[in-house]
C-alpha atoms as a PDB file:
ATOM      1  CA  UNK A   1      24.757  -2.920 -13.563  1.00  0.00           C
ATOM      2  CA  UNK A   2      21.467  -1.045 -12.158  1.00  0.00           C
ATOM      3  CA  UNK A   3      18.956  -2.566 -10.647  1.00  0.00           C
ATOM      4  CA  UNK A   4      16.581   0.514  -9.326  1.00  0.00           C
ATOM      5  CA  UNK A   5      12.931   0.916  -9.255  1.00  0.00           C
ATOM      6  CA  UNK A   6      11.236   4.067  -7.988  1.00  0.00           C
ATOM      7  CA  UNK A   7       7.024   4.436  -7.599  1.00  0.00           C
ATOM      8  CA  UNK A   8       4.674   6.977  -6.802  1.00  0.00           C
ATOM      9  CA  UNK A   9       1.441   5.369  -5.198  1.00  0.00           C
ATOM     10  CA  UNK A  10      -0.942   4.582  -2.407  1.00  0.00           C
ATOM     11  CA  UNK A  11      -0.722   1.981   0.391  1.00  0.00           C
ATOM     12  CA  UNK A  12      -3.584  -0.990   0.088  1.00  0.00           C
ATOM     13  CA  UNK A  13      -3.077  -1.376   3.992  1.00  0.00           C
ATOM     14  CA  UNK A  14      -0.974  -0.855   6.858  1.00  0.00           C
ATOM     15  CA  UNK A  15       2.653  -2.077   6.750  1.00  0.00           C
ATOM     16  CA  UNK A  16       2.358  -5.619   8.294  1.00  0.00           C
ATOM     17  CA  UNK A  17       6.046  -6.164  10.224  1.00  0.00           C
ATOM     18  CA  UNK A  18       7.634  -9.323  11.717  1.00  0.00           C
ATOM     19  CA  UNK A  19      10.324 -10.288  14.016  1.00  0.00           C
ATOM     20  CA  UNK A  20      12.345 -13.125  11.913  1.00  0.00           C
ATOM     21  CA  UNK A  21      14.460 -15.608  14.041  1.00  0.00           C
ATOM     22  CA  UNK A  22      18.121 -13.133  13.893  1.00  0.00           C
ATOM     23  CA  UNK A  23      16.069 -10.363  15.558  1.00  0.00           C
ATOM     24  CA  UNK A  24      15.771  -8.490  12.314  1.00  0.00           C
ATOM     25  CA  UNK A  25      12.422  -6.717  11.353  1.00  0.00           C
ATOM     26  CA  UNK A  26      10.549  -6.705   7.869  1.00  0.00           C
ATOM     27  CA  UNK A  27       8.008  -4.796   7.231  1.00  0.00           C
ATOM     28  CA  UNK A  28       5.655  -5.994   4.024  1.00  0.00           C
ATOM     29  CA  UNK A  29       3.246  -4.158   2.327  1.00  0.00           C
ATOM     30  CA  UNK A  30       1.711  -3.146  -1.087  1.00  0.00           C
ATOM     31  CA  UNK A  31       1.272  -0.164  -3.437  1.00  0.00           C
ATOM     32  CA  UNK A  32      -1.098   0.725  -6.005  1.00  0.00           C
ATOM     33  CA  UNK A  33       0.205   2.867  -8.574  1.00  0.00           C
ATOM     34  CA  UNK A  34      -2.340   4.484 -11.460  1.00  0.00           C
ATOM     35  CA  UNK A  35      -2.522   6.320 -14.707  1.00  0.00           C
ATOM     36  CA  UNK A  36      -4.595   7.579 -16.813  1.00  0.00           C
ATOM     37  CA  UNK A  37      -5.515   8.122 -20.385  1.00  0.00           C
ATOM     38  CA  UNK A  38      -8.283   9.567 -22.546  1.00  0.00           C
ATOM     39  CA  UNK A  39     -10.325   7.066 -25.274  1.00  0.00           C
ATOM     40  CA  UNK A  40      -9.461   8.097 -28.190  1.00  0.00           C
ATOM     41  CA  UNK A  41     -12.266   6.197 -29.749  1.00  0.00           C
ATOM     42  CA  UNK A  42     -14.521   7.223 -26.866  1.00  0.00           C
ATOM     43  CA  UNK A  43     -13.082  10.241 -25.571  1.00  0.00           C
ATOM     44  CA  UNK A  44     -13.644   9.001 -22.149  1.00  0.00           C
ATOM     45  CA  UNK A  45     -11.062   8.989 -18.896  1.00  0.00           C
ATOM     46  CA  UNK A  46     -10.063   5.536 -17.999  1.00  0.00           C
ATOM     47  CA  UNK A  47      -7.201   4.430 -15.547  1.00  0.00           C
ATOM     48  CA  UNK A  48      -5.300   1.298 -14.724  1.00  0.00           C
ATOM     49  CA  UNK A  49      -4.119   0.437 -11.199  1.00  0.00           C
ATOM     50  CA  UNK A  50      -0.942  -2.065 -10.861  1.00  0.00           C
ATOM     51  CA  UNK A  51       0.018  -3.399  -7.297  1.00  0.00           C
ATOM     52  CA  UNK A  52       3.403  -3.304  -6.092  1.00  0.00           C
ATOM     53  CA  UNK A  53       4.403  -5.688  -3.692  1.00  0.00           C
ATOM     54  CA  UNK A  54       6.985  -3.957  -1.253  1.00  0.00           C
ATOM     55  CA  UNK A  55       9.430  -4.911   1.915  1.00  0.00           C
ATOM     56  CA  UNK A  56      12.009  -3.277   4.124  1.00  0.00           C
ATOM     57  CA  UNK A  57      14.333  -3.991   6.715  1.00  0.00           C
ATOM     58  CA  UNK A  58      15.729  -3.230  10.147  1.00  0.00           C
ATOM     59  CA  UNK A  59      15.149   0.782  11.081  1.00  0.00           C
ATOM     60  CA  UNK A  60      13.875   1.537   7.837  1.00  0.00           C
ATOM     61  CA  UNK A  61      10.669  -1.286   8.838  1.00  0.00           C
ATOM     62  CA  UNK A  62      10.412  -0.026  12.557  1.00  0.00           C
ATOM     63  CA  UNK A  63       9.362   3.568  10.606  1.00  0.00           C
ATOM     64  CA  UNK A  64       7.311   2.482   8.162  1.00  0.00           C
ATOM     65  CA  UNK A  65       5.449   0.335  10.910  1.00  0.00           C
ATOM     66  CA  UNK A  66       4.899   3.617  13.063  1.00  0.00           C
ATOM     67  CA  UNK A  67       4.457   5.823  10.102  1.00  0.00           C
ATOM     68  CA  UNK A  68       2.878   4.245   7.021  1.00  0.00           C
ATOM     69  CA  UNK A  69      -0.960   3.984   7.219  1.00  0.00           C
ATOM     70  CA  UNK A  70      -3.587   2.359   4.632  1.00  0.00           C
ATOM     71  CA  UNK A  71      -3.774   5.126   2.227  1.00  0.00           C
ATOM     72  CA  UNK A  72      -0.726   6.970   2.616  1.00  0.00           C
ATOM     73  CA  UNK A  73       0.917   8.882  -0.539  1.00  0.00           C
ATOM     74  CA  UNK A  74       4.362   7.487  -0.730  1.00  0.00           C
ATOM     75  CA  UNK A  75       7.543   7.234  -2.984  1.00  0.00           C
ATOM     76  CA  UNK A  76       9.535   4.193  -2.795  1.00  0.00           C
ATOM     77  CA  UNK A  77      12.821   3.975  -3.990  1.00  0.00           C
ATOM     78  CA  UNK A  78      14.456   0.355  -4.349  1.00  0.00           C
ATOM     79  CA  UNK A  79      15.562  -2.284  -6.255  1.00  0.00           C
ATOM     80  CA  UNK A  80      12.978  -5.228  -8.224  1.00  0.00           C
ATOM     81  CA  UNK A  81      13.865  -8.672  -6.592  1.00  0.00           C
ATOM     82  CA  UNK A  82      12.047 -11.506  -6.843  1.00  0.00           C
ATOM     83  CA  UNK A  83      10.566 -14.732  -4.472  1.00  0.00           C
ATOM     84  CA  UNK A  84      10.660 -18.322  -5.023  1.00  0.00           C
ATOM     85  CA  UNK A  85       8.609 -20.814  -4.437  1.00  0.00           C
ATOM     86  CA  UNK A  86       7.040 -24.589  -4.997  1.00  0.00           C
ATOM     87  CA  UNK A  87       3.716 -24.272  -6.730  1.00  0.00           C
ATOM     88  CA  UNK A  88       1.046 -27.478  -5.026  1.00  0.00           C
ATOM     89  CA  UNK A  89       1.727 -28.892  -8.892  1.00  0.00           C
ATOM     90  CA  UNK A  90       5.402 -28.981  -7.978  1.00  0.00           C
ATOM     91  CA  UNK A  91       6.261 -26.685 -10.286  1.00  0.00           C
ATOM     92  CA  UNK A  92       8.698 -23.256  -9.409  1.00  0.00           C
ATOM     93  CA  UNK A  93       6.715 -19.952  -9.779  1.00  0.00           C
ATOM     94  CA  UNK A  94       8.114 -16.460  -8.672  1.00  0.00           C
ATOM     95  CA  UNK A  95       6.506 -13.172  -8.509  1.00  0.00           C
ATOM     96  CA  UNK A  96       7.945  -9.564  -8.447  1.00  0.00           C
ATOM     97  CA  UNK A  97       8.652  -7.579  -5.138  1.00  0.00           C
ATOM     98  CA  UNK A  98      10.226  -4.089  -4.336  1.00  0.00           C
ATOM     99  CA  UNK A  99      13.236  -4.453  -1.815  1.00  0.00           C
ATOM    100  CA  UNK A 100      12.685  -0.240  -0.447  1.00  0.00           C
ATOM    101  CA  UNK A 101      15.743   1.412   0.508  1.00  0.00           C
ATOM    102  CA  UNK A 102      14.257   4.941   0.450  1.00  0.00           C
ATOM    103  CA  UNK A 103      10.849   5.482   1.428  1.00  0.00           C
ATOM    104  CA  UNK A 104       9.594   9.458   1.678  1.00  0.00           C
ATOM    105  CA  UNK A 105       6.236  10.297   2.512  1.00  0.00           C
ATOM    106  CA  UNK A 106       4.136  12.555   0.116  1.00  0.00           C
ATOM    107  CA  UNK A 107       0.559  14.445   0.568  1.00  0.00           C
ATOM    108  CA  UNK A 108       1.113  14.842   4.452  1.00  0.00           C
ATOM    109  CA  UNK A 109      -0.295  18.033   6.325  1.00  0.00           C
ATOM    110  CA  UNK A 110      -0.161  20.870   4.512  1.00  0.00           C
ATOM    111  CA  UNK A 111       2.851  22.938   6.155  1.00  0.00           C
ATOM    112  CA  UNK A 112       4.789  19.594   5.442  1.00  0.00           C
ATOM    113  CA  UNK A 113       6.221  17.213   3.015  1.00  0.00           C
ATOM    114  CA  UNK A 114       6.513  14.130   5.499  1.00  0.00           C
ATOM    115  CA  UNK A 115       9.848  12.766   7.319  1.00  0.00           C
ATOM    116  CA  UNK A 116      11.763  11.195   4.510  1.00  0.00           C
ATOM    117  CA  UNK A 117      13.051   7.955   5.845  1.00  0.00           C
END
């Protein structure tokens, strides 16, 4: 079985990392991917953005801590999990989130591609 997700986008904000009680770190943070399409009817541009809520672990969140900036041009490779949790009506909801194992750093200065992490 595969579970893999890869994205091309921009960061809403700065990673946001915590220490959780083992010592581990997570690093949490979202991406906006967009296309784009003509009207047909219209002929005009249009686009649609779609967030992607993302997270990584140990080394991989101490670098995207000191790296990652609100903006940045990234690609994130990982796999779609998802979070639990009860709703205030008692009911169980869950929404999407990328788990990163790969994340490389696009659009940096122009003699370079980024560290790839």
């Amino acid at each position: 079985m595969l579970n893999r997700i890869d994205i091309i986008g921009h960061l809403g904000k700065a990673p946001e990392c915590k220490t959780i009680s083992n010592g581990g770190i997570v690093a949490k943070f979202s991406v906006a991917t967009t296309k784009g399409w003509t009207n047909k009817q219209t002929g005009e541009k249009e686009t649609s953005t779609t967030w992607h809520n993302c997270e990584c672990w140990g080394n991989l969140a101490s670098v995207a801590e000191k790296y990652l900036k609100k903006g940045s041009l990234v690609y994130i490779s990982g796999e779609q999990v998802y979070d639990e949790y009860t709703g205030e009506d008692g009911s169980k909801k869950s929404f999407p989130k990328i788990k990163a194992f790969e994340i490389k750093m696009l659009g940096g200065k122009p003699e370079s591609n980024g560290p790839s992490f």
